[in-house]
Protein backbone atom coordinates (compact mmCIF):
# COMPACT_ATOMS: atom_id res chain seq x y z
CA UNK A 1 21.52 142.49 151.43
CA UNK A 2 24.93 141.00 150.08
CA UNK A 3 26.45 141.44 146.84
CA UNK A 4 27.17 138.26 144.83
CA UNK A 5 30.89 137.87 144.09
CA UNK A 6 29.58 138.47 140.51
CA UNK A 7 28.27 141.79 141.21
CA UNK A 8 30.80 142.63 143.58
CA UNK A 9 33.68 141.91 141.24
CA UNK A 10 31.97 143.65 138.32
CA UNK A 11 31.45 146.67 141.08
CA UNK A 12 35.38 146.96 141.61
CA UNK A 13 36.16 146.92 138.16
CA UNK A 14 34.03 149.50 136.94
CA UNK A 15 35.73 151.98 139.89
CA UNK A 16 38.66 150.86 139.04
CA UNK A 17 38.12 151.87 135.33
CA UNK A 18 36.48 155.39 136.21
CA UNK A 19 39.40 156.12 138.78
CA UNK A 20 41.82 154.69 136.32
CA UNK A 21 40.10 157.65 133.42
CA UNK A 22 40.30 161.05 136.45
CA UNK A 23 44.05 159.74 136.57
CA UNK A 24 45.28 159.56 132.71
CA UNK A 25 42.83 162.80 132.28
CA UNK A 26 44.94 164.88 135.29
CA UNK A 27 48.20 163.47 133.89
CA UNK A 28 47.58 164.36 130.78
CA UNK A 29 46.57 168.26 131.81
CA UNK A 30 49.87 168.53 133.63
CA UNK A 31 51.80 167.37 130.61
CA UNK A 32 50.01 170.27 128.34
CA UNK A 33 50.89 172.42 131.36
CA UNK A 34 54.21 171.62 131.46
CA UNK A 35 54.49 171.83 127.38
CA UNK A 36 53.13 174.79 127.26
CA UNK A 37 55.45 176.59 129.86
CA UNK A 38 58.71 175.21 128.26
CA UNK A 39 56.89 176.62 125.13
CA UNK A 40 56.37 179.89 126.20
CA UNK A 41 59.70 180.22 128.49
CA UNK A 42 61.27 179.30 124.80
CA UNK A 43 59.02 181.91 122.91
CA UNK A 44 60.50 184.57 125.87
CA UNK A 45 64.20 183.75 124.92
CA UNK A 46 63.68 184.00 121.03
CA UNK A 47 62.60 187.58 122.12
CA UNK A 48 64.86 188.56 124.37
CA UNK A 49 67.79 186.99 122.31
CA UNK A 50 66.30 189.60 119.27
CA UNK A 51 64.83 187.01 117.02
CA UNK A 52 61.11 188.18 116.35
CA UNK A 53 59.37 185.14 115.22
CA UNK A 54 55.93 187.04 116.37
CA UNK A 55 56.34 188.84 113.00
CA UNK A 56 56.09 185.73 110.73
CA UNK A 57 53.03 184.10 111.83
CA UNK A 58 50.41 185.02 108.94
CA UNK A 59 46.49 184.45 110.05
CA UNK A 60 44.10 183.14 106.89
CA UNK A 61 41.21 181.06 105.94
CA UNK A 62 40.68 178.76 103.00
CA UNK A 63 37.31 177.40 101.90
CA UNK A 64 37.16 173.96 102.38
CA UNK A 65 34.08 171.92 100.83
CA UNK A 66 31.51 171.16 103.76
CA UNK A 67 31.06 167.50 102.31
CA UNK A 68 34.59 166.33 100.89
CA UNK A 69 33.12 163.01 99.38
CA UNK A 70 29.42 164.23 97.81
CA UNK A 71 29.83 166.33 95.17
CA UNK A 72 26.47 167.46 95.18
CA UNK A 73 26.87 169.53 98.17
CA UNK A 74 28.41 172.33 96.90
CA UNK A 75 28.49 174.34 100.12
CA UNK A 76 31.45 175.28 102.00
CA UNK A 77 32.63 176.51 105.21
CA UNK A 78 35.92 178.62 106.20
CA UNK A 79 38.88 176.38 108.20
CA UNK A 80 41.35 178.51 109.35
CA UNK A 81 45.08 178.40 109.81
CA UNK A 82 47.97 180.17 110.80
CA UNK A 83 51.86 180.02 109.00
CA UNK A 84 55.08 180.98 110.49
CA UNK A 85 58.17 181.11 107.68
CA UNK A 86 60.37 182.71 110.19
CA UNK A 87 62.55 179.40 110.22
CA UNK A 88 61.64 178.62 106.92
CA UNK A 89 64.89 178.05 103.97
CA UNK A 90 63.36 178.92 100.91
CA UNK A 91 62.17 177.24 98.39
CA UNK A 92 63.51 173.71 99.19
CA UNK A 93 62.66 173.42 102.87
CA UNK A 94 60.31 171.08 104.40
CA UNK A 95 56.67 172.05 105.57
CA UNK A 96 55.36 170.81 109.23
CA UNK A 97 51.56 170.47 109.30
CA UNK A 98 50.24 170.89 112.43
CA UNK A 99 47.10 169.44 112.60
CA UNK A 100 44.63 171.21 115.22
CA UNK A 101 43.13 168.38 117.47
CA UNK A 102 39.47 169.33 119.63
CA UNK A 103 39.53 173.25 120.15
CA UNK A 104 40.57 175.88 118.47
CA UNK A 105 44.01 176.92 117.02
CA UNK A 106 45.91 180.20 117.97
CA UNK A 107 49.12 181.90 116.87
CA UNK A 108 51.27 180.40 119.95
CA UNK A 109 50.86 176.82 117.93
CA UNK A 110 53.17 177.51 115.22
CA UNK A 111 55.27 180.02 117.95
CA UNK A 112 56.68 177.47 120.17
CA UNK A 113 56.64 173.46 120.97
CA UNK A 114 58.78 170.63 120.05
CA UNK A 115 56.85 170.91 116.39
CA UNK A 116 58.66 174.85 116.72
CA UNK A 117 62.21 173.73 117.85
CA UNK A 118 62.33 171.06 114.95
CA UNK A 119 61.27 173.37 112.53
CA UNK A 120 64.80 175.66 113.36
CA UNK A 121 66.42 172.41 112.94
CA UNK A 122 65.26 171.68 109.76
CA UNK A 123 64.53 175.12 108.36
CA UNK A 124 60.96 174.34 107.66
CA UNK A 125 57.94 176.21 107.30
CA UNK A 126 55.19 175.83 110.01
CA UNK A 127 51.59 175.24 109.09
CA UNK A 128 48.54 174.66 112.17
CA UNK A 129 45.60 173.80 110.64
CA UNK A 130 42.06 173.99 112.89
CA UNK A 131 39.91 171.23 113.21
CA UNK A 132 36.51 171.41 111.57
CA UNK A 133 33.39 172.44 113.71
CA UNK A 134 36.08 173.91 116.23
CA UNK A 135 37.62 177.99 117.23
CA UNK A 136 36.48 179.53 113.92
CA UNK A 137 36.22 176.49 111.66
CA UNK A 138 32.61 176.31 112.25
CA UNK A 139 29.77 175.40 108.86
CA UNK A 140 28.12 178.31 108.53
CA UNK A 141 24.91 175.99 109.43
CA UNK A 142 26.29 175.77 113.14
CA UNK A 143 26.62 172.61 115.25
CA UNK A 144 23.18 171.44 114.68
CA UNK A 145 23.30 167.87 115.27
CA UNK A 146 22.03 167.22 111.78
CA UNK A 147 25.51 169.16 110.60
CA UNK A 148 27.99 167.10 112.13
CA UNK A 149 27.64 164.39 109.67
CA UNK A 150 29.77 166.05 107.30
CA UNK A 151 33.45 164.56 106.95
């Protein structure tokens, strides 16, 4: 049993396109790899060199309304986020929001990164932010499939 040139051709393509997906997804782990360890080799000479940024980052929560465009639904859930003002220049400079993307947020995002090494630059203040329904930015209702409607 032969494959029409049809099928055959529509055969190649769709390896072609799942091959094509394993190699952006390893490239792109080896380029957080490689970010994060400049990031952390960075963190290690702050330290060394006596500057203690460690002691600036600030943990917190705010309550955030679990449905931002019904105002009936008055429940809320807790996003966190985390603020380092150890580069900050008070009160004029500029704030960089980093904006958590799918998974949670720790201290090391507003520690070190190209967002981090601009922020000395520019003498701004350094805000992450974590994504909704990820780390501890969870509704209290859990991921329930019926929950993850809310925007």
């Amino acid at each position: 049993m032969f494959l029409s040139p049809i099928r055959f051709l529509i055969l190649l393509l769709l390896l072609n396109f799942v091959v094509s997906g394993q190699v952006l997804r390893k490239i792109k782990e080896r380029v957080r790899e490689l970010q994060l360890q400049k990031a952390k080799q960075s963190l290690l000479t702050s330290t060394v060199s006596g500057k203690q940024p460690v002691e600036h980052v600030k943990e917190g929560k705010i309550k955030q309304p679990l449905d931002h465009f019904n105002r009936q639904v008055i429940k809320t859930f807790p996003q966190r986020f985390f603020v380092n003002d150890a580069y900050w220049q008070r009160p004029h400079g500029p704030v960089f929001l980093f904006i958590g993307g799918e998974g949670p947020i720790f201290e090391f995002d507003v520690l070190a990164g190209h967002h981090v090494e601009m922020a000395v630059e520019y003498g701004a203040l350094l805000l992450a932010l974590e994504h909704r329904f990820y780390g501890n930015s969870i509704n209290p209702d859990s991921l329930e499939t019926e929950n993850l409607n809310f925007k």
